[in-house]
N, C-alpha and C. Protein backbone atom coordinates (compact mmCIF):
# COMPACT_ATOMS: atom_id res chain seq x y z
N UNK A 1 125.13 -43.08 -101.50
CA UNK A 1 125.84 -44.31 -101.20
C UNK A 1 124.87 -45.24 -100.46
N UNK A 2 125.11 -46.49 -101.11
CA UNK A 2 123.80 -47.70 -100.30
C UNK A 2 124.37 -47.80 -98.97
N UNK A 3 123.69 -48.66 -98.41
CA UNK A 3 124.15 -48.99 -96.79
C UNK A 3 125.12 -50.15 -97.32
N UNK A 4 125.21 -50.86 -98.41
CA UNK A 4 126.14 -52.10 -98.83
C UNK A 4 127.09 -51.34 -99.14
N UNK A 5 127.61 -50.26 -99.57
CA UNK A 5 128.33 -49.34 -100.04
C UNK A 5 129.25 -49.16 -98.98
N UNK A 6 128.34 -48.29 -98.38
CA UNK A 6 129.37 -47.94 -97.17
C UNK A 6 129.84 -49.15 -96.25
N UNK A 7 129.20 -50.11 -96.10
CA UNK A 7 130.04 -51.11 -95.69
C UNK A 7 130.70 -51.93 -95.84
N UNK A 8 130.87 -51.59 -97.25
CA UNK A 8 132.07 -52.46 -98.25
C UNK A 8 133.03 -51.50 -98.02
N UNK A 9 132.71 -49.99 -97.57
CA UNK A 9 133.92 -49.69 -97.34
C UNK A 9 134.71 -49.16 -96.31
N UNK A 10 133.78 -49.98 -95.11
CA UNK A 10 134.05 -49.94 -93.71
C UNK A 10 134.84 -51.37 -94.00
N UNK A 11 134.88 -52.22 -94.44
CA UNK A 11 135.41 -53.93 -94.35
C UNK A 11 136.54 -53.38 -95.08
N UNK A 12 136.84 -52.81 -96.02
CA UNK A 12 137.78 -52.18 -96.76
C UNK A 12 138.95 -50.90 -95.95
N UNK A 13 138.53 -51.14 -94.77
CA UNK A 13 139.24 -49.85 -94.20
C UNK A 13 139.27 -48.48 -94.08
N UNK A 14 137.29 -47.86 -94.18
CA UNK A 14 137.43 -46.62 -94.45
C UNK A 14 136.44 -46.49 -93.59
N UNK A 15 136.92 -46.44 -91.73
CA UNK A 15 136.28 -46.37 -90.93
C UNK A 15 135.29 -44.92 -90.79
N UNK A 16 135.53 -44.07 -91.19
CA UNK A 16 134.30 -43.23 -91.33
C UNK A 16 133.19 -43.61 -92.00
N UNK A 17 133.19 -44.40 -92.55
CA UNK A 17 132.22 -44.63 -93.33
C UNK A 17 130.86 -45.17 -92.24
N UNK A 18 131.54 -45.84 -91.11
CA UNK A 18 130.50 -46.40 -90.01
C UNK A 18 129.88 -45.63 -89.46
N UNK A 19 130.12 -44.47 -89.82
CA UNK A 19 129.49 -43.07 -88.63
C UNK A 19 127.90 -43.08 -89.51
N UNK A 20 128.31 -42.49 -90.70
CA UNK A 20 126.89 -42.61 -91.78
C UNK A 20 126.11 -43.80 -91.88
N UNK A 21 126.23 -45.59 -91.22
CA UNK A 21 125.50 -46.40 -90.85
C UNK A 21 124.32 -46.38 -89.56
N UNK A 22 125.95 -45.57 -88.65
CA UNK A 22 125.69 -45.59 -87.47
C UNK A 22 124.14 -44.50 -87.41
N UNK A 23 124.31 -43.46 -88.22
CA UNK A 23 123.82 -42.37 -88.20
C UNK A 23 122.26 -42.79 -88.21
N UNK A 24 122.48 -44.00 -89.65
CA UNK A 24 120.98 -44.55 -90.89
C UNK A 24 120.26 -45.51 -89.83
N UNK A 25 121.12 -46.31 -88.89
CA UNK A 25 120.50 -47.45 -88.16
C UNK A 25 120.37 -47.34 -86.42
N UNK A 26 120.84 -45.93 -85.95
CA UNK A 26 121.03 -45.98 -84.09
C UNK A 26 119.74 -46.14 -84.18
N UNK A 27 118.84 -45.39 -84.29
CA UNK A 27 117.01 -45.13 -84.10
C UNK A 27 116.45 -46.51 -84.52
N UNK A 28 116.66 -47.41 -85.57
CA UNK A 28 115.92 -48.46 -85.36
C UNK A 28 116.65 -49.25 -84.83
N UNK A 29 117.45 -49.59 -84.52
CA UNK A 29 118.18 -50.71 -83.62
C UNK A 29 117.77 -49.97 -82.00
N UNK A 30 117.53 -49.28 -81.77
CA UNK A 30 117.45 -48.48 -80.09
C UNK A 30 115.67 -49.02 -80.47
N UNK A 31 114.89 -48.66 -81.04
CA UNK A 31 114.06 -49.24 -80.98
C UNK A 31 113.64 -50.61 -80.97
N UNK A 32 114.55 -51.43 -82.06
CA UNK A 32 114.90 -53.08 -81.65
C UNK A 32 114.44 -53.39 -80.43
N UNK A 33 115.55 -52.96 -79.58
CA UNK A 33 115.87 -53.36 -78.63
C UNK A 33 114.47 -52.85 -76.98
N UNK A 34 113.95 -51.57 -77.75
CA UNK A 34 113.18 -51.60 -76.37
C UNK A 34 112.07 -52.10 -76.34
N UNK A 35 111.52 -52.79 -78.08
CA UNK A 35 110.63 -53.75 -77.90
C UNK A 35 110.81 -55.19 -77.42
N UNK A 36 111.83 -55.50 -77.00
CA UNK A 36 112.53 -56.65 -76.31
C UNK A 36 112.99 -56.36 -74.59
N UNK A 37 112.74 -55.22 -74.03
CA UNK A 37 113.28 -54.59 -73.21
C UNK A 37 112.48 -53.17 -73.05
N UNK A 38 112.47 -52.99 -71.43
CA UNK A 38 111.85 -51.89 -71.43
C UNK A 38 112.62 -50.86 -71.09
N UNK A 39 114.38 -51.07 -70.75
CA UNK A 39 115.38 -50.12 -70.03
C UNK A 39 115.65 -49.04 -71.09
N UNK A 40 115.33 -47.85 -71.66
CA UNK A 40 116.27 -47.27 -72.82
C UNK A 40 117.69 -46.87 -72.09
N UNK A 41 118.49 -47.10 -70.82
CA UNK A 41 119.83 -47.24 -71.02
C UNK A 41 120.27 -48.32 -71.29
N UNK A 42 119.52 -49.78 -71.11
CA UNK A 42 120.36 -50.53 -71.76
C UNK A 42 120.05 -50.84 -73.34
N UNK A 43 118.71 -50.35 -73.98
CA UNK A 43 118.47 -50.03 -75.30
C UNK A 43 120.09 -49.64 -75.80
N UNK A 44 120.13 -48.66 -75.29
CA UNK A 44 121.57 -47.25 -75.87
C UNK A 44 122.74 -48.48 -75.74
N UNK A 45 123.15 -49.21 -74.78
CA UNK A 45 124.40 -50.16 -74.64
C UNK A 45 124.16 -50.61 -75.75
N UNK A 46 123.52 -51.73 -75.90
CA UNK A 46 123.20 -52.50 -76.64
C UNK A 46 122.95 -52.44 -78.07
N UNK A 47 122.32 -50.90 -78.61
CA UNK A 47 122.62 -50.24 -79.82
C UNK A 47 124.14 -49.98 -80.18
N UNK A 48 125.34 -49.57 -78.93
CA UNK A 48 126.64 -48.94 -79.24
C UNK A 48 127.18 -50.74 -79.58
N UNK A 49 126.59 -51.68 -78.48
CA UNK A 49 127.60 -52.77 -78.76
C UNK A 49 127.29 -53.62 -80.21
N UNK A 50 126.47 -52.86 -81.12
CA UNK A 50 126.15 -54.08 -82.13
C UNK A 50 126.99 -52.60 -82.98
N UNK A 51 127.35 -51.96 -82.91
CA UNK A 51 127.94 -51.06 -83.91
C UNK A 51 129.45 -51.61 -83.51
N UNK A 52 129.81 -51.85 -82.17
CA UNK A 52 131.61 -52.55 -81.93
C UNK A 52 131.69 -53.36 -82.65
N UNK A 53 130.78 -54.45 -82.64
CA UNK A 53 130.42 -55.49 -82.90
C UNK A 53 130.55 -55.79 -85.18
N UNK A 54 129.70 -54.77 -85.03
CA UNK A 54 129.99 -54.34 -86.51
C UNK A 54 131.88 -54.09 -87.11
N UNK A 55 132.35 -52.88 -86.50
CA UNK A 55 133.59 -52.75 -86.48
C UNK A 55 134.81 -54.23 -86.31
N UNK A 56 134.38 -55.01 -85.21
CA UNK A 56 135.32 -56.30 -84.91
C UNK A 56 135.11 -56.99 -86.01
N UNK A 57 133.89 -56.80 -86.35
CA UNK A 57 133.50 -58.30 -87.29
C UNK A 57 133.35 -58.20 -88.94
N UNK A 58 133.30 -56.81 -89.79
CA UNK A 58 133.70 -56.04 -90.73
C UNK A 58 133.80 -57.07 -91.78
N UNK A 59 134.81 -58.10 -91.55
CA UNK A 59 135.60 -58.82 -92.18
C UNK A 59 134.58 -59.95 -92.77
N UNK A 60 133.71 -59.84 -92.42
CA UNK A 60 132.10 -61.04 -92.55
C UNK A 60 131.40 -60.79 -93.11
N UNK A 61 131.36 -59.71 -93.24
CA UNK A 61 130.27 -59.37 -94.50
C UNK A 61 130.17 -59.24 -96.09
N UNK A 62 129.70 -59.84 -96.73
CA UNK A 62 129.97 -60.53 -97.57
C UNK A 62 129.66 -59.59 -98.97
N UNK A 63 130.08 -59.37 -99.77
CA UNK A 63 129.65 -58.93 -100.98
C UNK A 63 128.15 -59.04 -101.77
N UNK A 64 127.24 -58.39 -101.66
CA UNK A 64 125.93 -58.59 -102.21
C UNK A 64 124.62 -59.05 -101.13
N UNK A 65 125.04 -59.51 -100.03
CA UNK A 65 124.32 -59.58 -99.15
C UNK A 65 123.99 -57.90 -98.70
N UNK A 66 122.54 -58.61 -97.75
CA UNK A 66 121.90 -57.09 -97.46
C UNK A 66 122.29 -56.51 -96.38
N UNK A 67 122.99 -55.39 -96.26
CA UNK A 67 123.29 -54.77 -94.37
C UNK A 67 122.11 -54.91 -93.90
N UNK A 68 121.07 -54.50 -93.50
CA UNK A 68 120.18 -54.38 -93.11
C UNK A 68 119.64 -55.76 -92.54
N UNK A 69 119.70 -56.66 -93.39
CA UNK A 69 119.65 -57.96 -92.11
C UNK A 69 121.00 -58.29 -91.87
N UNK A 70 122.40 -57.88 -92.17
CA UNK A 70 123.39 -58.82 -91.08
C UNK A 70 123.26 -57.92 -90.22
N UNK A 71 123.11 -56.22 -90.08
CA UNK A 71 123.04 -55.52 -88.56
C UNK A 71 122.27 -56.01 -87.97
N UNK A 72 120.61 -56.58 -88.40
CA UNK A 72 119.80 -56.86 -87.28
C UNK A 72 120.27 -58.22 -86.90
N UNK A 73 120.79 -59.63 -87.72
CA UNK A 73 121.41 -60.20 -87.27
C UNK A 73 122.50 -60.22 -86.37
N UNK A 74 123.03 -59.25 -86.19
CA UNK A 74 124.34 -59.07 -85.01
C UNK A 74 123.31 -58.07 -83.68
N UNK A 75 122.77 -57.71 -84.20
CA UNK A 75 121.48 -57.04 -82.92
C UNK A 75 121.01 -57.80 -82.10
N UNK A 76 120.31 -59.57 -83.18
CA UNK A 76 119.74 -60.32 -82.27
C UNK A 76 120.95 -61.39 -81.52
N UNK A 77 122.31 -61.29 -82.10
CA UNK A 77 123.17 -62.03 -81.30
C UNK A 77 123.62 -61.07 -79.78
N UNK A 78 123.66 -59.98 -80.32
CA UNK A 78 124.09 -59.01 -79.12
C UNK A 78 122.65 -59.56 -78.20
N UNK A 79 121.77 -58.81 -78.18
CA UNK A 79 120.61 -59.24 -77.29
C UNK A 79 120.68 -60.63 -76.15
N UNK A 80 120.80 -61.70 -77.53
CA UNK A 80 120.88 -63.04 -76.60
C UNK A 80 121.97 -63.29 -75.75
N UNK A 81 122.83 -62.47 -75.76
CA UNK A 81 124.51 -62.19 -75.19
C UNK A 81 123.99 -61.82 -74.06
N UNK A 82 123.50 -60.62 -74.23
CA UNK A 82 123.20 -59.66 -72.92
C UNK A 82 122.17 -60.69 -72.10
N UNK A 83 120.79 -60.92 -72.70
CA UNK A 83 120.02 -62.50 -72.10
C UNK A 83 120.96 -63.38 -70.90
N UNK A 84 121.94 -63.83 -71.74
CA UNK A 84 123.25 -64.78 -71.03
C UNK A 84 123.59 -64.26 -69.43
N UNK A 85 124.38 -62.97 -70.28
CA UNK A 85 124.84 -62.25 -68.80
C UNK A 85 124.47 -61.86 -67.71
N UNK A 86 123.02 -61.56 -68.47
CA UNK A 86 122.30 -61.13 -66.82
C UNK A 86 121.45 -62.17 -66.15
N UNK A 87 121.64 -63.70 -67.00
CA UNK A 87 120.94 -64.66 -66.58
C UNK A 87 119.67 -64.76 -66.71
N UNK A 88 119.02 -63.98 -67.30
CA UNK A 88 117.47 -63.78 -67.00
C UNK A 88 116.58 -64.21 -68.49
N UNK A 89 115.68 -65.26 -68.06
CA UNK A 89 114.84 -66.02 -69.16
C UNK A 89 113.92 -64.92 -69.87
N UNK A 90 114.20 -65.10 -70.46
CA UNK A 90 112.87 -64.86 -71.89
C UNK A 90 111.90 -64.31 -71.10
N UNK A 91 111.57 -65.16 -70.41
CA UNK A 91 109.38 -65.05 -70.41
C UNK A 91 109.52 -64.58 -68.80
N UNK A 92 110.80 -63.86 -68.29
CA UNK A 92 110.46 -62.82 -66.80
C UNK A 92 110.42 -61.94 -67.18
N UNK A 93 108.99 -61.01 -67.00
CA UNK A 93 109.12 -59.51 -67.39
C UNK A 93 109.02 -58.66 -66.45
N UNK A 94 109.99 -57.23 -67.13
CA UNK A 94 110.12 -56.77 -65.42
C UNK A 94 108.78 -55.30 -65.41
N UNK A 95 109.02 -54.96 -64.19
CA UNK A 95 107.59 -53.97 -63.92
C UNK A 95 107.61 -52.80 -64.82
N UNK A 96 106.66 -52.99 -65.13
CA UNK A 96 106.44 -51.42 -66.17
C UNK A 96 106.45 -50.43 -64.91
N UNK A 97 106.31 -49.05 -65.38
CA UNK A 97 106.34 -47.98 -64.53
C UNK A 97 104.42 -47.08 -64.94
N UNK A 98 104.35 -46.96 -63.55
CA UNK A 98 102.40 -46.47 -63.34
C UNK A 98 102.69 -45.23 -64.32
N UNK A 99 101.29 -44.91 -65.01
CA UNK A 99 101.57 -43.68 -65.47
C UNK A 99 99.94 -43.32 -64.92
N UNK A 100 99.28 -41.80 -65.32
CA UNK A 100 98.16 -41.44 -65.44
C UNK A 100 97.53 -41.07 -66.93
N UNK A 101 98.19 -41.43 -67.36
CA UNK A 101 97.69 -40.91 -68.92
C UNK A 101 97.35 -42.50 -70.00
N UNK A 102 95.98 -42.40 -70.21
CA UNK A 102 95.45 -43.56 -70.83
C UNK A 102 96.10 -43.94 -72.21
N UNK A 103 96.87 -43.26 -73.05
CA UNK A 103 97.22 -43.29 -73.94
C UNK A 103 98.88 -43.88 -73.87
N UNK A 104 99.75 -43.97 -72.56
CA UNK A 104 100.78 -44.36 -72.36
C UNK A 104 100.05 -45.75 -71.78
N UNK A 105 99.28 -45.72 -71.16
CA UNK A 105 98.65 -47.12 -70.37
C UNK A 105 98.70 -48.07 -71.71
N UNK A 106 98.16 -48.08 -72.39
CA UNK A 106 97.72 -48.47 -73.41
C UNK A 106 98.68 -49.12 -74.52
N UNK A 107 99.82 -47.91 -74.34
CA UNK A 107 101.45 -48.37 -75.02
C UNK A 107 101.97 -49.34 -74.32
N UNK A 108 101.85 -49.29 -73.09
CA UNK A 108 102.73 -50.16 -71.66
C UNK A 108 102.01 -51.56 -71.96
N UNK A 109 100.80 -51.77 -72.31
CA UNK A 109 99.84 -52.52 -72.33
C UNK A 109 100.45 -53.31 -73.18
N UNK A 110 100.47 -52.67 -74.78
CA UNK A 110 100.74 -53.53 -75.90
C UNK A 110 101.89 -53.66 -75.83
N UNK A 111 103.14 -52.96 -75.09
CA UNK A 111 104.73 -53.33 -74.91
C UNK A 111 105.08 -54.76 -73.79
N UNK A 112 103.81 -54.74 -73.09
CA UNK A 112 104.37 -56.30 -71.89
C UNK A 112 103.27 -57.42 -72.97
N UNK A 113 102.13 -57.16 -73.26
CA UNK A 113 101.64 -58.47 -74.03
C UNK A 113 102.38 -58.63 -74.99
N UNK A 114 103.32 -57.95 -75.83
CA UNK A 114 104.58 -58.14 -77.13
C UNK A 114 105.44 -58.98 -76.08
N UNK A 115 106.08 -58.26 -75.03
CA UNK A 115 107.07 -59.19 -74.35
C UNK A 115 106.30 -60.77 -74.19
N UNK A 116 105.20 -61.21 -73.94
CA UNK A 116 104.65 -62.00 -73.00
C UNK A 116 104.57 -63.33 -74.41
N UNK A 117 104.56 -63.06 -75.72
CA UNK A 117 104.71 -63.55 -76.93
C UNK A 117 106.04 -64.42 -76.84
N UNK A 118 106.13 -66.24 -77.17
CA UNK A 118 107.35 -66.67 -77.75
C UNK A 118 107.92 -66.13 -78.50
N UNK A 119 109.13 -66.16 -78.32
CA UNK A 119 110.18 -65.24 -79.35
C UNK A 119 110.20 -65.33 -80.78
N UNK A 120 110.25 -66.99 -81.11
CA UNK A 120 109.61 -66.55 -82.41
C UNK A 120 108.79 -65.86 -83.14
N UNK A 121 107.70 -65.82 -82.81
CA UNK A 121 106.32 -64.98 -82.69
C UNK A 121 107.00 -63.37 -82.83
N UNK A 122 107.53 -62.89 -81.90
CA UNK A 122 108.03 -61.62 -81.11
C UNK A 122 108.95 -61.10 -81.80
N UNK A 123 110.02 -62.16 -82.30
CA UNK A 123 110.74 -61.53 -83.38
C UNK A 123 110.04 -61.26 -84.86
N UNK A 124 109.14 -62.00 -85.60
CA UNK A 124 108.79 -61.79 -86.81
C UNK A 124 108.06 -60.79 -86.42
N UNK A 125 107.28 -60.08 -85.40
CA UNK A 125 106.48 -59.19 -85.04
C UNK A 125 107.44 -58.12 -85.38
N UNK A 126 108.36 -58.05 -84.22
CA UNK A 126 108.94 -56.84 -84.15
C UNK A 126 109.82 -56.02 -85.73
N UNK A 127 110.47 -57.51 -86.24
CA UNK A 127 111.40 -56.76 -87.74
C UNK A 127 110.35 -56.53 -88.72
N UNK A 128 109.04 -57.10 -88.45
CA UNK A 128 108.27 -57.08 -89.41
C UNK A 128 107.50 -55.54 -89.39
N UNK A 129 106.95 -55.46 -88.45
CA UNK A 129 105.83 -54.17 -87.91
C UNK A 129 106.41 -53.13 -87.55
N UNK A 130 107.34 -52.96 -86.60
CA UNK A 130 108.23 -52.19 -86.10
C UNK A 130 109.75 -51.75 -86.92
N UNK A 131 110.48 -52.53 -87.56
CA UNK A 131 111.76 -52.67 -88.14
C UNK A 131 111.28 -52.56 -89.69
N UNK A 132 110.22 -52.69 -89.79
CA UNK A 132 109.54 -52.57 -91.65
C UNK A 132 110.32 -53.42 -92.34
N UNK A 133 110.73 -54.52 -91.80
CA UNK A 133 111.86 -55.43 -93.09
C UNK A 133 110.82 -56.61 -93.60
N UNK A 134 111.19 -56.89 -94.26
CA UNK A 134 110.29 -57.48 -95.26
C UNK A 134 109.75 -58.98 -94.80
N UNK A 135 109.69 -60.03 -95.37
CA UNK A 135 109.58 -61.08 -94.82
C UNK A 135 110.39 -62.27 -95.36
N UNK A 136 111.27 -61.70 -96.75
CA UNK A 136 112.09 -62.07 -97.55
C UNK A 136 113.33 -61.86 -96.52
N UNK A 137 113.64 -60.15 -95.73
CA UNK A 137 114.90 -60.22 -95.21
C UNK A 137 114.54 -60.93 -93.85
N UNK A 138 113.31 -60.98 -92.96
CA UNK A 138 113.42 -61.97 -91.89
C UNK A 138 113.70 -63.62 -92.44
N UNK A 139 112.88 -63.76 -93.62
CA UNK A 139 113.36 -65.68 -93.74
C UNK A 139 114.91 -65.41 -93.63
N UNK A 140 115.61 -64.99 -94.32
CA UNK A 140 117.08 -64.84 -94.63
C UNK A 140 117.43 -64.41 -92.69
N UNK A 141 117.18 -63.71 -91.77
CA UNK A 141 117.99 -63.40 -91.16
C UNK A 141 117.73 -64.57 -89.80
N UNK A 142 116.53 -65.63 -89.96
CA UNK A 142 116.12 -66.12 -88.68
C UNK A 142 116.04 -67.42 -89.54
N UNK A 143 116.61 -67.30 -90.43
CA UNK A 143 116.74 -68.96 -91.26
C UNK A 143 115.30 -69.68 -91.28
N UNK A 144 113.97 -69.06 -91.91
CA UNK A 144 112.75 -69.62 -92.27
C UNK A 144 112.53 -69.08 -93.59
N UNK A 145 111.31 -69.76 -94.08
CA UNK A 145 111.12 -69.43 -95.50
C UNK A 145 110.05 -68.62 -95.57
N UNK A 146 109.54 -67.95 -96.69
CA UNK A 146 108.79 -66.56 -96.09
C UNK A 146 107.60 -67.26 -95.97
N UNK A 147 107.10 -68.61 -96.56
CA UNK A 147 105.51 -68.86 -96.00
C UNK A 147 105.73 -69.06 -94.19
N UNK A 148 107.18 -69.51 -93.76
CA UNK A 148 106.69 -69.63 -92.37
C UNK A 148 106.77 -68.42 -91.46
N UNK A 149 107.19 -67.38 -92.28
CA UNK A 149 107.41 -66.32 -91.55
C UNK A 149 106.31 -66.01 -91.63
N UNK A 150 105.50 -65.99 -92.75
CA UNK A 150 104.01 -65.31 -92.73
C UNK A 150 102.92 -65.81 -91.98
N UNK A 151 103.00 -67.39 -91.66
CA UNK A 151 102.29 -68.10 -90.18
C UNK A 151 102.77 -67.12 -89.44
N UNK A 152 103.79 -67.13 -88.88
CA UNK A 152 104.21 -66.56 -87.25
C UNK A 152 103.83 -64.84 -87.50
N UNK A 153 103.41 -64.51 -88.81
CA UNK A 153 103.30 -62.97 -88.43
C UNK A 153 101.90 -62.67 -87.84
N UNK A 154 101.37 -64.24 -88.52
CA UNK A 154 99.87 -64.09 -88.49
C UNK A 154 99.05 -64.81 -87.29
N UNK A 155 100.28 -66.19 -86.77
CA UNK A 155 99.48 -65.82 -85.40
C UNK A 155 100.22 -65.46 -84.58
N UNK A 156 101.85 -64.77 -84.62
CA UNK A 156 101.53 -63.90 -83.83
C UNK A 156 101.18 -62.57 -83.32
N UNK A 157 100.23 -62.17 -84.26
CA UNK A 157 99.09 -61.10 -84.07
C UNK A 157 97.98 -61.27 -83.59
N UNK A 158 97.69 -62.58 -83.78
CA UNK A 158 96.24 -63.16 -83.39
C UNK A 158 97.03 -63.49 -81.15
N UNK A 159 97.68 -63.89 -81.19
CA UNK A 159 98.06 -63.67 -79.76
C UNK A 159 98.59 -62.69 -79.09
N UNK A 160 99.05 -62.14 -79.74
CA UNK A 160 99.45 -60.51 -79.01
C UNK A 160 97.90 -60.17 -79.01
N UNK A 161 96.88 -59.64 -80.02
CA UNK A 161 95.64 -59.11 -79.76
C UNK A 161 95.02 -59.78 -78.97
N UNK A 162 95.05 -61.54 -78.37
CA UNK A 162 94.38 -62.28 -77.75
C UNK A 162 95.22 -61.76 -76.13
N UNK A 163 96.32 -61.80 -75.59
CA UNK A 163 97.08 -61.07 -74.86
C UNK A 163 96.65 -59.68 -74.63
N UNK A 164 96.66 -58.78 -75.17
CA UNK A 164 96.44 -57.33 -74.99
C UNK A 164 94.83 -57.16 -74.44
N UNK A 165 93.76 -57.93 -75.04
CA UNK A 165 92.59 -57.85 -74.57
C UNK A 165 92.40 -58.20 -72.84
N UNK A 166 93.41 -59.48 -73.17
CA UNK A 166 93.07 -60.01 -71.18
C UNK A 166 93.70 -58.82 -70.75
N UNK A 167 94.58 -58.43 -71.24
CA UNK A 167 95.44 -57.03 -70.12
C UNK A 167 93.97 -56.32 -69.70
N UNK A 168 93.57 -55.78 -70.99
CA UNK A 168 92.68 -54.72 -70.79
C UNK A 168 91.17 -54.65 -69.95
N UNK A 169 91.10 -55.98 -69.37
CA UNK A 169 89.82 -55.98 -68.83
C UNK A 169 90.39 -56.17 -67.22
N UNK A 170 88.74 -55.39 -66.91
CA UNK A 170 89.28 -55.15 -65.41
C UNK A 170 88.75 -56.73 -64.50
């Protein structure tokens, strides 16, 4: 069964069917989210509230369209929700945690210069590199066309790597 499948027949009234979405999409939406965020408990909220979110809103999804970008589309509305509530801008990032191991340094490194990226930038990064969606389902889910998605993939790689280098020097 496709992921359009089963959610034609979650909109249809055959709420089990969300468990086997839930099942296909917790791990990349929890990941979504902690490249936008470094908390994995509020990763986990924020993964459960785009699956409520899914359930309330059922009724929207449209015949032949792709699940896979309206979930990440209701991912990036949940996100900017949560943004709202806790009041807190875009471009404040909060403290990573010290480690001793050069190989987590290094992750922490490329996870605050990703944060430190305009969101535009940050989002085509993340569904693109991280989320593996295409650049066909980002034009469709962030309303650009795929040549402009392919600018922003391309510089923003060239600034995340321009970012990650200043991290790295002492």
């Amino acid at each position: 069964m496709t992921d359009e499948q089963a959610m034609l027949a979650v909109k249809e009234g055959d709420l089990d069917k969300a468990a086997v979405l839930y099942e296909r999409y917790k791990k990349a939406l929890l990941n979504f989210f902690l490249y936008r965020q470094n908390s994995r408990e509020t990763a986990r909220d924020l993964t459960q509230q785009v699956f409520l979110r899914l359930l309330r809103y059922r009724h929207t999804f449209r015949e032949g369209a792709s699940f896979r970008t309206w979930v990440h589309e209701i991912a990036r509305n949940v996100f900017h929700d949560h943004l709202k509530t806790i009041r807190v801008q875009t471009d404040i990032i909060p403290d990573l945690p010290e480690t001793d191991d050069p190989a987590d340094d290094r992750h922490e490194q490329l996870h605050f210069a990703l944060q430190q990226l305009p969101e535009g930038y940050r989002d085509v990064l993340v569904l693109s590199r991280f989320q593996n969606m295409s650049y066909e389902e980002i034009g469709e889910l962030l309303g650009l066309s795929v040549a402009n998605v392919k600018v922003r993939a391309f510089r923003g790689l060239q600034k995340l790597r321009d970012l990650y280098f200043q991290l790295d020097r002492p």
